[in-house]
C-alpha atoms as a PDB file:
ATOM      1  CA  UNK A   1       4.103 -34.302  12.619  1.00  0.00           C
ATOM      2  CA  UNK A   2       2.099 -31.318  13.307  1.00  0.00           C
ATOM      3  CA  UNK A   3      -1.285 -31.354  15.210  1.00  0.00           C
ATOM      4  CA  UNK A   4      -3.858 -28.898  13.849  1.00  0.00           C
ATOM      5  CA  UNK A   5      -7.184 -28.088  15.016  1.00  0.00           C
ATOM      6  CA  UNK A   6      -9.394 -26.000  13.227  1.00  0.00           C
ATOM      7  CA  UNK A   7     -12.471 -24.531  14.522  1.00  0.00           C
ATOM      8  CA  UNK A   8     -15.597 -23.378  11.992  1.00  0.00           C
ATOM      9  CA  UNK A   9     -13.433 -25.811   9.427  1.00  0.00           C
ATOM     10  CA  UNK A  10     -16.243 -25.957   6.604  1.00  0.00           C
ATOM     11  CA  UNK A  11     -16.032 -22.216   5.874  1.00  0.00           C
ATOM     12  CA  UNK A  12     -14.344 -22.010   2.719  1.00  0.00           C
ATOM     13  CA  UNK A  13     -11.811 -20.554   4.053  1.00  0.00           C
ATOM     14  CA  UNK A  14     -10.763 -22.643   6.625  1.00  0.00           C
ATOM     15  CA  UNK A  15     -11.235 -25.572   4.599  1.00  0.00           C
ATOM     16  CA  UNK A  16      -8.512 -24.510   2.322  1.00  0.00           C
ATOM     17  CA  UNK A  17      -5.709 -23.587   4.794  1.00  0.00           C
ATOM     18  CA  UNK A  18      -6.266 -28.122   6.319  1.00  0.00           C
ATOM     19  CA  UNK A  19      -5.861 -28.696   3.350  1.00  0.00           C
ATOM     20  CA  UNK A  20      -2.461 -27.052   3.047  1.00  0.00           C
ATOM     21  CA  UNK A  21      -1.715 -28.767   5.889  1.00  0.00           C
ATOM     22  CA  UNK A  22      -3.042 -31.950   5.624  1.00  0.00           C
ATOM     23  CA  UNK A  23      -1.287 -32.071   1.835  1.00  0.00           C
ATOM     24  CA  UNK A  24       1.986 -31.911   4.298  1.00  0.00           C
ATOM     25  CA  UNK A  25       1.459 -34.554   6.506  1.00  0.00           C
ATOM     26  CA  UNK A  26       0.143 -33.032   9.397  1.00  0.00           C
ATOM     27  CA  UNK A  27      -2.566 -34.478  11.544  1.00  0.00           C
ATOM     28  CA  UNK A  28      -5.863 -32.190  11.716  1.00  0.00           C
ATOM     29  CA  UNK A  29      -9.375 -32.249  13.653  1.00  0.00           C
ATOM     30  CA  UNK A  30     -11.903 -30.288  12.296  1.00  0.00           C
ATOM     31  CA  UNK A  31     -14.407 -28.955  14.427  1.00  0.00           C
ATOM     32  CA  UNK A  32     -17.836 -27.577  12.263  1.00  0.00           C
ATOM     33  CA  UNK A  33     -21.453 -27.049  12.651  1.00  0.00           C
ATOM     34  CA  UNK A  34     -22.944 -28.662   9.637  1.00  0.00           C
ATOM     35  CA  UNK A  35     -22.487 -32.442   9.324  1.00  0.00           C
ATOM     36  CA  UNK A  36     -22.934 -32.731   5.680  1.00  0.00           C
ATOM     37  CA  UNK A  37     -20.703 -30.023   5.132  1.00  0.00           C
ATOM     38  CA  UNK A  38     -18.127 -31.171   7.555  1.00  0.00           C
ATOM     39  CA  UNK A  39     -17.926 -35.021   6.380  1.00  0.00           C
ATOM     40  CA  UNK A  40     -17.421 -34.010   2.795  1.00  0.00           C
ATOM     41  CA  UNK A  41     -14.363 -31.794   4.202  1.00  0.00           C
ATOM     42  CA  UNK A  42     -13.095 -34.348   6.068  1.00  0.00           C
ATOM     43  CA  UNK A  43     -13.737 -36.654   3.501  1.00  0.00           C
ATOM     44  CA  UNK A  44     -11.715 -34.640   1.255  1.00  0.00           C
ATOM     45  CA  UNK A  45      -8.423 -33.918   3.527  1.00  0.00           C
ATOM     46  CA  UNK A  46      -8.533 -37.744   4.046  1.00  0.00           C
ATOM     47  CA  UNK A  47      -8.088 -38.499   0.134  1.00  0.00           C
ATOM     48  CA  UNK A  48      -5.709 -35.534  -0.093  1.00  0.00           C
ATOM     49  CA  UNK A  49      -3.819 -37.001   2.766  1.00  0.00           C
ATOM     50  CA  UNK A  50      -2.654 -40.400   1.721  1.00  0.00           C
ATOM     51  CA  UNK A  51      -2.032 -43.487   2.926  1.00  0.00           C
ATOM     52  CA  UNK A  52      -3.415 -43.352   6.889  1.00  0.00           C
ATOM     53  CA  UNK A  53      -5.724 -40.650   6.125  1.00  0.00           C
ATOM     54  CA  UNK A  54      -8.381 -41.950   7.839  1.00  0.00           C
ATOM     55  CA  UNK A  55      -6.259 -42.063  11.272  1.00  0.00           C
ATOM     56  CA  UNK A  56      -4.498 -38.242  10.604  1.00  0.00           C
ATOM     57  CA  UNK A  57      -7.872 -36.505   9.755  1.00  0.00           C
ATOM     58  CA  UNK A  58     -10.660 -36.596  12.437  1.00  0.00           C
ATOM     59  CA  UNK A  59     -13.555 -34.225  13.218  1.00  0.00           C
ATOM     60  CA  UNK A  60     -16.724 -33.270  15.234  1.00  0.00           C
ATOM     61  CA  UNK A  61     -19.772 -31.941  14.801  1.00  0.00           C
ATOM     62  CA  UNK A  62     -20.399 -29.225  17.229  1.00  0.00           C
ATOM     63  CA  UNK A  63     -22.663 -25.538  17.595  1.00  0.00           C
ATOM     64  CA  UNK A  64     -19.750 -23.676  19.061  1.00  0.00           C
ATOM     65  CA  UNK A  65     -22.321 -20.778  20.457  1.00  0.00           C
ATOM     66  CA  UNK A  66     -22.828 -23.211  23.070  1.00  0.00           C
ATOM     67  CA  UNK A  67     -20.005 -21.733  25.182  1.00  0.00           C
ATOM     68  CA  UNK A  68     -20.652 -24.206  27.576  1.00  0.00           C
ATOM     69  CA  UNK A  69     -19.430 -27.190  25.629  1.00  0.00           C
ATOM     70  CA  UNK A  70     -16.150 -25.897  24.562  1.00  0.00           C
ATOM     71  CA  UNK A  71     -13.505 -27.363  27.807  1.00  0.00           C
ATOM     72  CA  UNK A  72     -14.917 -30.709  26.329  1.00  0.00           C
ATOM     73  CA  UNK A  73     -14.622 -30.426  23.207  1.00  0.00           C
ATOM     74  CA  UNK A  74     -10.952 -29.018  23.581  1.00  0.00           C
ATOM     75  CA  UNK A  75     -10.557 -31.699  25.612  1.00  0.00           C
ATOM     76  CA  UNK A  76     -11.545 -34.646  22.903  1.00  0.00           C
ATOM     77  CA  UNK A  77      -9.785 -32.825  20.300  1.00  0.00           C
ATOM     78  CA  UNK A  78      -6.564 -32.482  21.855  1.00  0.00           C
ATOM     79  CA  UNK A  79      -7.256 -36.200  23.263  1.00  0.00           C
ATOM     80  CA  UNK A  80      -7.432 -37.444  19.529  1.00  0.00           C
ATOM     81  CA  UNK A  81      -4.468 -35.472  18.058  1.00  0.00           C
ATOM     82  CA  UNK A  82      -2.361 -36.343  21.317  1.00  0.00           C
ATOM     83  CA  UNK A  83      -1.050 -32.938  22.198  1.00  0.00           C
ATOM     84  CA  UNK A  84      -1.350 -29.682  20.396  1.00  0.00           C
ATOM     85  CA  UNK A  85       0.660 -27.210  17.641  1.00  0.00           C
ATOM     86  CA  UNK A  86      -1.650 -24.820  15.655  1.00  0.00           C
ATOM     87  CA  UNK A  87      -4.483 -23.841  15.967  1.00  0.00           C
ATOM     88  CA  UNK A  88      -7.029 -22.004  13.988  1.00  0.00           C
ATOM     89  CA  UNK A  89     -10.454 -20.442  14.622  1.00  0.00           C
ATOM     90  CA  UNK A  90     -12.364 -19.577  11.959  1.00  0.00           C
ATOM     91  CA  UNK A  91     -15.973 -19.812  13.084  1.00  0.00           C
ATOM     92  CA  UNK A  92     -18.397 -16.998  12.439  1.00  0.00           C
ATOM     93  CA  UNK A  93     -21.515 -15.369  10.066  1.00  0.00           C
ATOM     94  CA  UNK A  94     -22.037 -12.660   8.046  1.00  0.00           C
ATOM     95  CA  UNK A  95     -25.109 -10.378   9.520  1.00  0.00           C
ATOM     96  CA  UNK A  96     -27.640  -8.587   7.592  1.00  0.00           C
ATOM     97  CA  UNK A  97     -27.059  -4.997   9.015  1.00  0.00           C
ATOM     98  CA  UNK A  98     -30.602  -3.900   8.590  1.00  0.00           C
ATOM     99  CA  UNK A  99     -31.691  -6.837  10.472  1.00  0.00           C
ATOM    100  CA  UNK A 100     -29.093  -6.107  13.109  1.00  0.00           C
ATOM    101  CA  UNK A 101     -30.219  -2.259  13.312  1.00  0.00           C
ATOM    102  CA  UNK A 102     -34.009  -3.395  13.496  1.00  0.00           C
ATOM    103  CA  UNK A 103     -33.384  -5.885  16.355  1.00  0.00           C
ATOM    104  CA  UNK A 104     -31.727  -5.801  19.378  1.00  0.00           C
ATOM    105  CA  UNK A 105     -31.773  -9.598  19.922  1.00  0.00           C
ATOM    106  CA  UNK A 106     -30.216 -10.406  15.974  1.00  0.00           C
ATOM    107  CA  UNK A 107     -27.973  -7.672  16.763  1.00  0.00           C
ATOM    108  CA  UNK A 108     -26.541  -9.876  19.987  1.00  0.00           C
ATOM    109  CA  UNK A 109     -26.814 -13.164  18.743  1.00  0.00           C
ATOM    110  CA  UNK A 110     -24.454 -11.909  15.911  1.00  0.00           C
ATOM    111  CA  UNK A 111     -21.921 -10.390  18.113  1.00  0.00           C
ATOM    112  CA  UNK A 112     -22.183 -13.142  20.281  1.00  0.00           C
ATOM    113  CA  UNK A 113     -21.253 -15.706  17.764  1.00  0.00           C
ATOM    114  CA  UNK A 114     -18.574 -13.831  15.752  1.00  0.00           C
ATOM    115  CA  UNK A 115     -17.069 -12.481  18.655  1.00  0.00           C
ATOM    116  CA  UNK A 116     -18.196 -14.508  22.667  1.00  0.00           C
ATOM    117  CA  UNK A 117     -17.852 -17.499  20.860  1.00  0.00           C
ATOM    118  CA  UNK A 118     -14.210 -16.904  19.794  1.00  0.00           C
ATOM    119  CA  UNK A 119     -13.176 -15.694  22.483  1.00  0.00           C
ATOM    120  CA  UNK A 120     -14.104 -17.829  24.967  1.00  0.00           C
ATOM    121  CA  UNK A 121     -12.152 -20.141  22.883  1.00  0.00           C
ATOM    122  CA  UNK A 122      -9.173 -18.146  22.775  1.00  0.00           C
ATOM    123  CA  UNK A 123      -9.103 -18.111  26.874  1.00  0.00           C
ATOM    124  CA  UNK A 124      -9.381 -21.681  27.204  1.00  0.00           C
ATOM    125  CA  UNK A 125      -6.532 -22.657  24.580  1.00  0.00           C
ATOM    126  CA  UNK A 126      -4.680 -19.962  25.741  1.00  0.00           C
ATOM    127  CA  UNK A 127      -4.597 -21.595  29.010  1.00  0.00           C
ATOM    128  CA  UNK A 128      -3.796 -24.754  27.731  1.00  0.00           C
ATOM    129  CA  UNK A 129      -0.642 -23.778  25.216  1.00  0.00           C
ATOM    130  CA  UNK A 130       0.527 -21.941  27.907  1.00  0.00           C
ATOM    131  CA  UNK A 131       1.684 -24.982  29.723  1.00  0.00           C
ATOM    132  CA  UNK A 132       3.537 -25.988  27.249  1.00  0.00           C
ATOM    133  CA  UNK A 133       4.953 -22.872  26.243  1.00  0.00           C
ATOM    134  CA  UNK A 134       4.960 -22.863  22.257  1.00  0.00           C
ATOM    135  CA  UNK A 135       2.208 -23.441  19.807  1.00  0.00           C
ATOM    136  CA  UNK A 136       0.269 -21.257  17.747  1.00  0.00           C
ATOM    137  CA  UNK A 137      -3.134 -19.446  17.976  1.00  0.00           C
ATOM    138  CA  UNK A 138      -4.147 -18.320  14.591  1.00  0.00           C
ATOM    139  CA  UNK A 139      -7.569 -16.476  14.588  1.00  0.00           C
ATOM    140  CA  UNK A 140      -9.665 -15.220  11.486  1.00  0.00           C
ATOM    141  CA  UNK A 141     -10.886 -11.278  12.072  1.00  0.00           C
ATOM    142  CA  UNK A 142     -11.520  -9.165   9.638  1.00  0.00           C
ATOM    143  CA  UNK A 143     -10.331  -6.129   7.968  1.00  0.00           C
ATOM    144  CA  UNK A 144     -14.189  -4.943   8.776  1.00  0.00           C
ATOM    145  CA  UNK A 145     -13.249  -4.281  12.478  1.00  0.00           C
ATOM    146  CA  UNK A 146     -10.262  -1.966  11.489  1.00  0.00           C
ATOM    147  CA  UNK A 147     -13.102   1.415  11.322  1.00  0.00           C
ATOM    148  CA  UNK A 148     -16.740   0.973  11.837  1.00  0.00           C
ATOM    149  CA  UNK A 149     -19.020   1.458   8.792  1.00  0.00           C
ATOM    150  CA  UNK A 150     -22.532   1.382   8.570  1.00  0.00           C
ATOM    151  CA  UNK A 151     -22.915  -1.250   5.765  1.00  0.00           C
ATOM    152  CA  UNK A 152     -21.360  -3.483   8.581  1.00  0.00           C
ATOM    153  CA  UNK A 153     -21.055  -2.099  11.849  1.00  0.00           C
ATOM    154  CA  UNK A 154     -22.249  -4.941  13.882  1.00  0.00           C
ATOM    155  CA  UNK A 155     -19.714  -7.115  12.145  1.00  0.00           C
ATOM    156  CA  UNK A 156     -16.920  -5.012  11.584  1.00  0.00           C
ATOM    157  CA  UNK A 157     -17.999  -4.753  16.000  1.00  0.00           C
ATOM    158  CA  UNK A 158     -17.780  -8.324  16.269  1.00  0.00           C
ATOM    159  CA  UNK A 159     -14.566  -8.389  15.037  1.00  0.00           C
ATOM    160  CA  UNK A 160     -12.821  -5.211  16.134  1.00  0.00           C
ATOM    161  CA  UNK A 161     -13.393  -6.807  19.708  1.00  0.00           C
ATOM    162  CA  UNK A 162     -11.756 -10.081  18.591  1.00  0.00           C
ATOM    163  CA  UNK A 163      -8.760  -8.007  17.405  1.00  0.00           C
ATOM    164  CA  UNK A 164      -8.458  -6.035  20.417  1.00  0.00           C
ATOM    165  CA  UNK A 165      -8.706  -9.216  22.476  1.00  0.00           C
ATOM    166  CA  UNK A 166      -6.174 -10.801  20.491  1.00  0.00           C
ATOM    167  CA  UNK A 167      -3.764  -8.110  21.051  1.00  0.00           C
ATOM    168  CA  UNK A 168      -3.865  -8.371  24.635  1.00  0.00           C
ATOM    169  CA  UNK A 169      -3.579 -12.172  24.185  1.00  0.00           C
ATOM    170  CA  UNK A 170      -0.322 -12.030  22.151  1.00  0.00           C
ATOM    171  CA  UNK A 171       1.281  -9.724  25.131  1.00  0.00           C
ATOM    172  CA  UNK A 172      -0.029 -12.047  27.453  1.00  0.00           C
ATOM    173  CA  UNK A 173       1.693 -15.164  25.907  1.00  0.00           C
ATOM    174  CA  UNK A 174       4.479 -13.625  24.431  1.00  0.00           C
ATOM    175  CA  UNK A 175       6.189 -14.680  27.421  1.00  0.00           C
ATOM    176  CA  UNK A 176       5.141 -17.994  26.851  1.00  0.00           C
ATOM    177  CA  UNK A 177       6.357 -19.075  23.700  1.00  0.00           C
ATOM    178  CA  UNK A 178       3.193 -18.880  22.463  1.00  0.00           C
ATOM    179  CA  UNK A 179       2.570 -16.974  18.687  1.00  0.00           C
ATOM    180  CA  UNK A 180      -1.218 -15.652  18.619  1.00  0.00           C
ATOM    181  CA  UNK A 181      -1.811 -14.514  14.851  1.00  0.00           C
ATOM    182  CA  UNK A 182      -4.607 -12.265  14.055  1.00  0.00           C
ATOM    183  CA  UNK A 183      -5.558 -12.743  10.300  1.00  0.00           C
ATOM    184  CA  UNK A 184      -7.294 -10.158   8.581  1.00  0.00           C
ATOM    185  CA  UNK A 185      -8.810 -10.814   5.285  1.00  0.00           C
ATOM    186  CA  UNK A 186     -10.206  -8.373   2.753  1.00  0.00           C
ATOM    187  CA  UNK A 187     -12.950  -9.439   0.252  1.00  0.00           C
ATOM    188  CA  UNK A 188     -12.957 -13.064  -0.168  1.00  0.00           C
ATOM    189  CA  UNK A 189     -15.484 -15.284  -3.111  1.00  0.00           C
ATOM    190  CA  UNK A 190     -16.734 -17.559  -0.743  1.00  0.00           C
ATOM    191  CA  UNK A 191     -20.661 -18.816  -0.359  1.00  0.00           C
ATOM    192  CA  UNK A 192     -20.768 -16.378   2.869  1.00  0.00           C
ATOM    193  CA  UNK A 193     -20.586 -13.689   0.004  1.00  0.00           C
ATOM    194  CA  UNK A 194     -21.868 -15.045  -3.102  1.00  0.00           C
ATOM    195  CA  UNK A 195     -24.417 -12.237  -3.696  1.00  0.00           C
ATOM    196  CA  UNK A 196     -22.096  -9.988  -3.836  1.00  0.00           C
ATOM    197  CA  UNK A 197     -20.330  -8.169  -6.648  1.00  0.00           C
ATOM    198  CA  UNK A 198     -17.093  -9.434  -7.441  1.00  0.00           C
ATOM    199  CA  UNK A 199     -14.051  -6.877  -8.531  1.00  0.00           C
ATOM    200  CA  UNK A 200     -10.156  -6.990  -8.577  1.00  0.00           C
ATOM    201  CA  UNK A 201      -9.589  -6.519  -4.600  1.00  0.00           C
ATOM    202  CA  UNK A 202     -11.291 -10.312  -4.144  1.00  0.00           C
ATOM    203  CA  UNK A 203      -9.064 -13.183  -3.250  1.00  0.00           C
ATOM    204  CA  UNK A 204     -10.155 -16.684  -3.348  1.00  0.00           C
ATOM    205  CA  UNK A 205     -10.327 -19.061  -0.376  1.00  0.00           C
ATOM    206  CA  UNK A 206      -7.184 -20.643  -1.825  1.00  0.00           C
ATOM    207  CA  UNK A 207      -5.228 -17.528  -2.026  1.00  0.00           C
ATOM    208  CA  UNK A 208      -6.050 -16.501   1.935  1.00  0.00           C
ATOM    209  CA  UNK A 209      -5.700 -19.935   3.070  1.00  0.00           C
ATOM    210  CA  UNK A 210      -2.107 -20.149   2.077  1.00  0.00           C
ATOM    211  CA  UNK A 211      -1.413 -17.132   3.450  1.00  0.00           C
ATOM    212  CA  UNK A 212      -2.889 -18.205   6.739  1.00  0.00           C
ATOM    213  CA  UNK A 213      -0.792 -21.304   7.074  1.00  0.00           C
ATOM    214  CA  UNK A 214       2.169 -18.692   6.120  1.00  0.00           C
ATOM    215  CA  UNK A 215       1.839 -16.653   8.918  1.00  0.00           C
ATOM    216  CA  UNK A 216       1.399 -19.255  11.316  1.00  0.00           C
ATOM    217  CA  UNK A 217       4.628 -20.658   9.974  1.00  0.00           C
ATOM    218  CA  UNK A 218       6.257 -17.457  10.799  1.00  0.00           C
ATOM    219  CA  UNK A 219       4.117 -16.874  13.286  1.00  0.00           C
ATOM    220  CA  UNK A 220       3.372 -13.507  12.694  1.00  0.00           C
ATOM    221  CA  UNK A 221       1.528 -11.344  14.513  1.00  0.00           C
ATOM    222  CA  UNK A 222      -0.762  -9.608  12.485  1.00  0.00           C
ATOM    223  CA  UNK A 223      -1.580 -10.227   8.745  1.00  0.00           C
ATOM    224  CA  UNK A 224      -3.468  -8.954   6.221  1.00  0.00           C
ATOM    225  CA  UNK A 225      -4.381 -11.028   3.401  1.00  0.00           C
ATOM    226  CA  UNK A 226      -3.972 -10.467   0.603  1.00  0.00           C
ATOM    227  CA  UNK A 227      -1.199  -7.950   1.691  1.00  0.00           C
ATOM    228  CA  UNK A 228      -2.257  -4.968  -0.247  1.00  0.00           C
ATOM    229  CA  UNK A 229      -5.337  -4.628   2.301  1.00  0.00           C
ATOM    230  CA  UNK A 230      -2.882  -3.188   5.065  1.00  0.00           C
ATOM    231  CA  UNK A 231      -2.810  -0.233   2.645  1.00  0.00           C
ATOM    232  CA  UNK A 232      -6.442   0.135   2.190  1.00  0.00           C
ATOM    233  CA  UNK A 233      -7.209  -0.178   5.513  1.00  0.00           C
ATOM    234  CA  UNK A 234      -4.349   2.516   6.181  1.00  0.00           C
ATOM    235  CA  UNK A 235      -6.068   5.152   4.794  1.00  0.00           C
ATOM    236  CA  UNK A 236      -9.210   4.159   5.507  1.00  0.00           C
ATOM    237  CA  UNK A 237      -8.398   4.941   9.109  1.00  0.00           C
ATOM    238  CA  UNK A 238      -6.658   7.956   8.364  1.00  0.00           C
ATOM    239  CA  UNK A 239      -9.435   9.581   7.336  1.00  0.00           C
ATOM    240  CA  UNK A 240     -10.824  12.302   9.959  1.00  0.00           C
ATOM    241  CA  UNK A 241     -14.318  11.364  11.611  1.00  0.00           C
ATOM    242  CA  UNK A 242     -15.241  14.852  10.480  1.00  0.00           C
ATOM    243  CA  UNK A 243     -15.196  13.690   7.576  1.00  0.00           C
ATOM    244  CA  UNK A 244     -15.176   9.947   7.017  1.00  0.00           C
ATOM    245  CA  UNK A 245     -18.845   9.963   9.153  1.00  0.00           C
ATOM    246  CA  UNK A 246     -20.275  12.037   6.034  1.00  0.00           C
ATOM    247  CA  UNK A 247     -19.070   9.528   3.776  1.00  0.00           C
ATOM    248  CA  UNK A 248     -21.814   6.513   2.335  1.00  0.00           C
ATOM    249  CA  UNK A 249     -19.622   3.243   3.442  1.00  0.00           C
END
């Protein structure tokens, strides 16, 4: 049986890929920041999970910019699931960039959750699957921090560091046994991005959290979901900065 924990698990994304894996049999802790939110996801993966639902899906309610509080909670999760397999972190926000440009402080606090918070979660079960040598360390980025743009540039920051970080993490363990995955979605419908228009590049949280639980079954090393984004993003960084700095993105 595998033993999944999944950090940020009531984003709509995250959400989706436990269920995938609680629908085959695998025991799961989900770690989130909104109780309401995160009982009626754990409620859900229980039903979804069968008989002994109750005793293969737990969770806790935690503010994971508290840096300070993460050894512990590791520490209970792993406690609960008695070892650990996979791994996903998923946590993060999507910043007004106006707000971010007007503000030094909004501009931090965003970084600081969407990229401080994961990665001082990456170190510590980094450390610990080490040990071990196997497991998986899936982490959500974003295509955003493939080129900076300034509809998104403290974002597309944010995540660019997680995605550099992630690539020295995956040399680092490769030795180990140990797959890191860095999954990059496109556009996804979620309630992060409800206000925005929808066209034909959008996936659903269904679509991208099937592909996550793909590539951690591979254990791939980088991903792009849906595929066709590795493309886009391509040629998006192709372009010269003579000319892609002129360009209203």
């Amino acid at each position: 049986m595998q033993r999944i924990l999944v950090f940020g698990a009531t984003s709509a994304i995250a959400a989706a890929a436990a269920r995938v894996w609680a629908g085959r049999g695998a025991r799961v802790y989900l770690v989130g920041r909104h109780p309401g939110r995160l009982q009626a996801v754990t409620d859900d993966l229980r039903v979804r999970a069968g008989a002994g639902g109750v005793e293969r899906i737990g969770s806790a309610t935690a503010d994971l910019d508290d840096l300070a509080a993460h050894p512990a909670l590791i520490e209970q999760a792993v406690a609960w699931l008695g070892g650990l397999d996979v791994v996903l972190i998923a946590q993060g926000t999507l910043p007004d960039q106006a707000a971010c440009e007007a503000e030094v402080a909004t501009a931090l606090r965003e970084i600081h959750t969407n990229a401080l918070s994961v990665i001082s979660l990456c170190t510590l079960l980094a450390n610990r699957l080490a040990g071990p040598g196997r497991g998986c360390l899936a982490v959500i980025s974003s295509v955003a921090g493939d080129r900076g743009r300034q509809s998104n540039y403290v974002y597309g920051a944010a995540k660019g560091m997680v995605s550099l970080f992630l690539q020295g993490l995956r040399n680092r363990l490769h030795a180990h046994g140990v797959a890191v995955v860095t999954i990059k979605p496109g556009f996804v419908d979620t309630p992060m991005t409800a206000s925005f228009k929808k066209g034909p590049l959008w996936a659903t949280p269904a679509q991208v959290g099937q592909g996550i639980v793909a590539a951690c079954d591979a254990r791939r090393d980088e991903v792009y979901l849906p595929g066709f984004w590795r493309l886009i993003m391509a040629i998006i960084t192709s372009v010269p900065e003579a000319v892609f700095k002129r360009l209203k993105l």
